[in-house]
N, C-alpha and C. Protein backbone atom coordinates (compact mmCIF):
# COMPACT_ATOMS: atom_id res chain seq x y z
N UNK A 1 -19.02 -22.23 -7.81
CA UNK A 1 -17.86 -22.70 -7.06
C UNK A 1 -16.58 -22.15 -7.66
N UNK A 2 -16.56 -22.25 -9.16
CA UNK A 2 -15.35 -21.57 -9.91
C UNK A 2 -14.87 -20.21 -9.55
N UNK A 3 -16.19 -19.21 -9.25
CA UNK A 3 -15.88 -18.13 -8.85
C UNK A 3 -15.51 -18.18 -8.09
N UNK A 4 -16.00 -18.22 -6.57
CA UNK A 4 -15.59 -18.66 -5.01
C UNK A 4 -14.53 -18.88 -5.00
N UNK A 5 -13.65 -19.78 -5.39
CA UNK A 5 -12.54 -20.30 -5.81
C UNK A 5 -11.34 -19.15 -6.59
N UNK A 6 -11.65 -18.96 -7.23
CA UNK A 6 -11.07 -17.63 -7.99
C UNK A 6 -10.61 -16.64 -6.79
N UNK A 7 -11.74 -16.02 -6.66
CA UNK A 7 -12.01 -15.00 -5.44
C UNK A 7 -10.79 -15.31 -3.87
N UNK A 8 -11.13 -16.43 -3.75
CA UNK A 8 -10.40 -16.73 -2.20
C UNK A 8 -8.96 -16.80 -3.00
N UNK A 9 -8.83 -17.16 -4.38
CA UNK A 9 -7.20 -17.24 -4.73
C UNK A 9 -6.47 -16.23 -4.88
N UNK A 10 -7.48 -14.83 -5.37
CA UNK A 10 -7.13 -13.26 -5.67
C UNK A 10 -6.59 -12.70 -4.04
N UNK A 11 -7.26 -13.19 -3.13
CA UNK A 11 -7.24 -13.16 -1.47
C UNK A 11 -6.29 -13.61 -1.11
N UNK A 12 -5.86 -14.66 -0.97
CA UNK A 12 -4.52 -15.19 -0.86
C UNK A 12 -3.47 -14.75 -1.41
N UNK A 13 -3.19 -14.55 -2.88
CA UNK A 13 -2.37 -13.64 -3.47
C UNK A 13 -2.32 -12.25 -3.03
N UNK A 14 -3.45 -11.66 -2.45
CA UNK A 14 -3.20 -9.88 -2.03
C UNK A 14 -2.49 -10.63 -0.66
N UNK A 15 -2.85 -11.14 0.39
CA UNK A 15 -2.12 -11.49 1.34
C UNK A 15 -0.92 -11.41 1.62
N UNK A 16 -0.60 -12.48 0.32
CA UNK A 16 1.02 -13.36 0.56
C UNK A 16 1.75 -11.70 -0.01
N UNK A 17 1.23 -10.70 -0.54
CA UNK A 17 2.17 -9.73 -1.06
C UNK A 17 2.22 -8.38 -0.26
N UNK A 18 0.59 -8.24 0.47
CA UNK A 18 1.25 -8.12 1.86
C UNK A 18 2.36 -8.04 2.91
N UNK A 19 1.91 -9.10 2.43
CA UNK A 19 2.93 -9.78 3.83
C UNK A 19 4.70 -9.61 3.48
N UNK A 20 5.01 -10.09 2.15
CA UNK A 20 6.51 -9.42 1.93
C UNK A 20 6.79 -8.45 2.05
N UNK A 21 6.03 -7.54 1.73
CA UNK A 21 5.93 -6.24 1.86
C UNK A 21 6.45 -5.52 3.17
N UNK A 22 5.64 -5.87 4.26
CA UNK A 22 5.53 -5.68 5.53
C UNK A 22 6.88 -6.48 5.90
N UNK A 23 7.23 -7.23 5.54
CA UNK A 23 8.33 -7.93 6.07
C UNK A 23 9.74 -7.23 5.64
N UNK A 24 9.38 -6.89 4.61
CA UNK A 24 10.86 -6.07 4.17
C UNK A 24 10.60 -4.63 4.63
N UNK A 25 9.85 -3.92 4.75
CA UNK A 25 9.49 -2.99 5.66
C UNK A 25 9.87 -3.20 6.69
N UNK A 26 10.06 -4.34 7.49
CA UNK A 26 10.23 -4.35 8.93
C UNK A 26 11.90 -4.39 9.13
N UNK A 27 12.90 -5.03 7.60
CA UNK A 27 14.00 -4.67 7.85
C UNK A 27 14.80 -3.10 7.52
N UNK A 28 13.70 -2.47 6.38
CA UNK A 28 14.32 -1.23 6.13
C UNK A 28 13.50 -0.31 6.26
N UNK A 29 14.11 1.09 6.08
CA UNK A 29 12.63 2.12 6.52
C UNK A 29 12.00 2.10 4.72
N UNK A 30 12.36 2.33 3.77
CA UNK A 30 12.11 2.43 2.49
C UNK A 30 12.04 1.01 1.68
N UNK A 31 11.69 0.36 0.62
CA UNK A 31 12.02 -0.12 0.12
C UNK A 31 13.36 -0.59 -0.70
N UNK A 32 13.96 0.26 -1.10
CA UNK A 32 15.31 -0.15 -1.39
C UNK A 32 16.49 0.76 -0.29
N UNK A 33 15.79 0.76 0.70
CA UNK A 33 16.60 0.96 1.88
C UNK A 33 16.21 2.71 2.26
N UNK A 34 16.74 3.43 1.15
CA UNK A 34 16.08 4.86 1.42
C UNK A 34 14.98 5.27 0.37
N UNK A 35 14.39 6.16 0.42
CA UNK A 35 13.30 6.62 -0.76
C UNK A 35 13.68 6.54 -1.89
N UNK A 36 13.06 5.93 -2.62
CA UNK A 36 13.50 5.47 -4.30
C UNK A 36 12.07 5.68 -5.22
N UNK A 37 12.34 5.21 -6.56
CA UNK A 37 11.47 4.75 -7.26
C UNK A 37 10.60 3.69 -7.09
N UNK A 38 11.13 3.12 -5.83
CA UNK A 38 10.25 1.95 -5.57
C UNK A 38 8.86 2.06 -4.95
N UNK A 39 9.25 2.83 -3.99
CA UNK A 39 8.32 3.72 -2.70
C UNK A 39 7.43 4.56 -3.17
N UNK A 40 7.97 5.23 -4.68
CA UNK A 40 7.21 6.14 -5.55
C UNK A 40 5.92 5.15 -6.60
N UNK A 41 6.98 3.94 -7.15
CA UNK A 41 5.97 3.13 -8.11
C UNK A 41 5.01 2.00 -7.29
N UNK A 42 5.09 2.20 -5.92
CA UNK A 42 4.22 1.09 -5.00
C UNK A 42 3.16 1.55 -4.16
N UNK A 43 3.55 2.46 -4.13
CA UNK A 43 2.63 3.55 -3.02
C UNK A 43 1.11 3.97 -3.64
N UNK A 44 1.38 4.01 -4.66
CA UNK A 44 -0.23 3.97 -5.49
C UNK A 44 -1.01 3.20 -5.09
N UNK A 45 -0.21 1.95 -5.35
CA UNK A 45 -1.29 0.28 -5.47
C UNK A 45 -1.66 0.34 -3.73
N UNK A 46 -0.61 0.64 -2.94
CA UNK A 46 -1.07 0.42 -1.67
C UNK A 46 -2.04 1.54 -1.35
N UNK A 47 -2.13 3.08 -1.85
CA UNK A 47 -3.19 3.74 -1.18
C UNK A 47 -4.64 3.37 -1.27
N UNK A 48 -4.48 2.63 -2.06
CA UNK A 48 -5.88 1.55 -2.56
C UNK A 48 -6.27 0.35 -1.66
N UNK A 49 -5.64 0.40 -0.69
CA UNK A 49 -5.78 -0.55 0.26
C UNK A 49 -7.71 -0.93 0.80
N UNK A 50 -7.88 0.40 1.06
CA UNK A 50 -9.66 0.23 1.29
C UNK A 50 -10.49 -0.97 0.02
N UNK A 51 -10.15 -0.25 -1.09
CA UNK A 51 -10.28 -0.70 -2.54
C UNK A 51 -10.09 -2.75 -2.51
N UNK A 52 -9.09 -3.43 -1.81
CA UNK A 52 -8.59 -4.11 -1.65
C UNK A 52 -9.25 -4.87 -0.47
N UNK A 53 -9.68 -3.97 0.53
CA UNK A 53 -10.34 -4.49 1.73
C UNK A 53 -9.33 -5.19 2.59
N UNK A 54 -8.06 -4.35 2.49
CA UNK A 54 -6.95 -4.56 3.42
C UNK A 54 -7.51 -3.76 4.40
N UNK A 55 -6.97 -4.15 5.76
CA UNK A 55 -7.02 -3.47 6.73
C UNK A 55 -5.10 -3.35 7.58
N UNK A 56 -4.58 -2.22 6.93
CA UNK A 56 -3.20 -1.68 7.43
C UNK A 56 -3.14 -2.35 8.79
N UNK A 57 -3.77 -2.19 9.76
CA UNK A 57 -3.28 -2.72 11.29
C UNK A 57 -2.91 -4.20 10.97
N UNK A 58 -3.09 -4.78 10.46
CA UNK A 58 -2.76 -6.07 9.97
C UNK A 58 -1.42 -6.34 9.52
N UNK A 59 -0.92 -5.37 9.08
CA UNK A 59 0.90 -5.19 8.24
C UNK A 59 1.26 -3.78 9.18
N UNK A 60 1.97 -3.94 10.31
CA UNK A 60 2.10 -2.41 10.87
C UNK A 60 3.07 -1.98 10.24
N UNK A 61 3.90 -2.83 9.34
CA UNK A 61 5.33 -2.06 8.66
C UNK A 61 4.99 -1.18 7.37
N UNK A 62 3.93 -1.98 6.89
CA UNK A 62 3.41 -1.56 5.65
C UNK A 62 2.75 0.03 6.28
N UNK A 63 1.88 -0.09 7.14
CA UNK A 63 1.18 0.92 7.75
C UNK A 63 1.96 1.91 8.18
N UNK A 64 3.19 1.54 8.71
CA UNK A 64 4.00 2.83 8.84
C UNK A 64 4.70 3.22 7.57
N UNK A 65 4.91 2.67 7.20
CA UNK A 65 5.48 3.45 5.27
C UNK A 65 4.60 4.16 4.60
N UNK A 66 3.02 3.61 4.92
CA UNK A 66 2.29 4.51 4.23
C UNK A 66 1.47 5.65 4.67
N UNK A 67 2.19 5.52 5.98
CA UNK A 67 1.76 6.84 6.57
C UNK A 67 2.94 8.11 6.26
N UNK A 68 4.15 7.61 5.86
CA UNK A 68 5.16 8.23 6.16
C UNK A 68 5.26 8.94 4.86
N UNK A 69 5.29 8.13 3.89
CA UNK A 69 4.93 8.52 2.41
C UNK A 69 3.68 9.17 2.06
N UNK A 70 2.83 9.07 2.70
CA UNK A 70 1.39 9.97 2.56
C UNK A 70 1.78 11.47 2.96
N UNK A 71 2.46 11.63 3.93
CA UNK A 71 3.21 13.12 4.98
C UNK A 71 3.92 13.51 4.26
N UNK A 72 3.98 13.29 3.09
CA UNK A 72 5.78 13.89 2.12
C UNK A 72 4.35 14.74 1.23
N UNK A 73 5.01 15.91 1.18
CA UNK A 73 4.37 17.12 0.37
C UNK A 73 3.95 17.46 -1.25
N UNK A 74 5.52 16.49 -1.67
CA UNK A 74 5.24 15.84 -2.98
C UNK A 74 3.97 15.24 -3.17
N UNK A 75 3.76 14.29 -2.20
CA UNK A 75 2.85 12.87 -2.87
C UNK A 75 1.38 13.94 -2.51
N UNK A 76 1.34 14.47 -1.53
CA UNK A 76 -0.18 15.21 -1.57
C UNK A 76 -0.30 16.32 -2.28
N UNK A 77 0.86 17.01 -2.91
CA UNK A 77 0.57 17.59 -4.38
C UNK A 77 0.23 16.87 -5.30
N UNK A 78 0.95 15.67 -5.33
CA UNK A 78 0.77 14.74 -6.90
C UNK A 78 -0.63 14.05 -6.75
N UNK A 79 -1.47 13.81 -5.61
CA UNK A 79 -1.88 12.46 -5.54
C UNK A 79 -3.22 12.74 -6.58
N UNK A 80 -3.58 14.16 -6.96
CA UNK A 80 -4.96 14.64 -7.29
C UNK A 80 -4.38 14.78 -8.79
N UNK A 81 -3.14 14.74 -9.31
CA UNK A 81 -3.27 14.48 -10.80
C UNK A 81 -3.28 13.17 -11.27
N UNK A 82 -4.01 13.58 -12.37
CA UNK A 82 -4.78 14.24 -13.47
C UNK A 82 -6.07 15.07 -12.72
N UNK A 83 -6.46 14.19 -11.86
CA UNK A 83 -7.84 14.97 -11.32
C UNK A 83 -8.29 13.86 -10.13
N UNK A 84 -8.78 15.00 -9.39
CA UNK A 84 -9.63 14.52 -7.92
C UNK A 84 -10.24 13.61 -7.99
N UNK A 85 -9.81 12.00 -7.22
CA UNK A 85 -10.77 11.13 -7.42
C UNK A 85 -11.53 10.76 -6.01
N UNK A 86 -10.44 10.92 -5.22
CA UNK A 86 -10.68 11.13 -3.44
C UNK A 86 -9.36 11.78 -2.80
N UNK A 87 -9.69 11.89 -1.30
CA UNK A 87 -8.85 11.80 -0.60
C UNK A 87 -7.83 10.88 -0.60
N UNK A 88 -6.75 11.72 0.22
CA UNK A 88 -5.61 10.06 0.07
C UNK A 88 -6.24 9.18 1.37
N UNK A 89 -6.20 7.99 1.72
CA UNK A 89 -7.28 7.28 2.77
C UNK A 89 -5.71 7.54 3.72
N UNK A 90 -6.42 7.51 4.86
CA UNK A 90 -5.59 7.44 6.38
C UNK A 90 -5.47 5.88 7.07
N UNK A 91 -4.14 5.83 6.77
CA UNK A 91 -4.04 4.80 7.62
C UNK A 91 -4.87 4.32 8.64
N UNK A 92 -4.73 3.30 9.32
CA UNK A 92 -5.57 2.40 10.49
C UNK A 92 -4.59 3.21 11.52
């Protein structure tokens, strides 16, 4: 039960951060309004979304930032250092 419990709380917490996410997305195109360090130090944790068992159609604000930031030439040069672990995943 402890686990179970644990588990649905780790779930709720990916949710609720989600969801700010997507919400402040929905007032700006970037995180701190235009492309920053923010967009650069967040965009990791979110390409991991599969990893997470998010499904993007669920946050469309989030889903459009990380499509938009995936299309920047930088991030698909950078995304394979140190070394190839996968593809970057495609949005929903």
């Amino acid at each position: 039960l402890h686990v179970r419990s644990r588990r649905q709380r780790q779930m709720c917490i990916r949710d609720s951060l989600y969801g700010v996410l997507d919400q402040r997305l929905g007032e700006v195109e970037y995180l701190a309004g235009e492309y920053s360090i923010a967009d650069m130090a967040t965009w990791p944790w979110i390409s991991r979304f599969e990893w997470q068992q998010i499904s993007l159609t669920e946050y469309p604000n989030v889903n459009r930032w990380y499509a938009q930031i995936a299309d920047r030439a930088a991030v698909q040069k950078g995304y394979d250092v140190p070394m190839f672990v996968n593809a970057i995943p495609q949005a929903d």
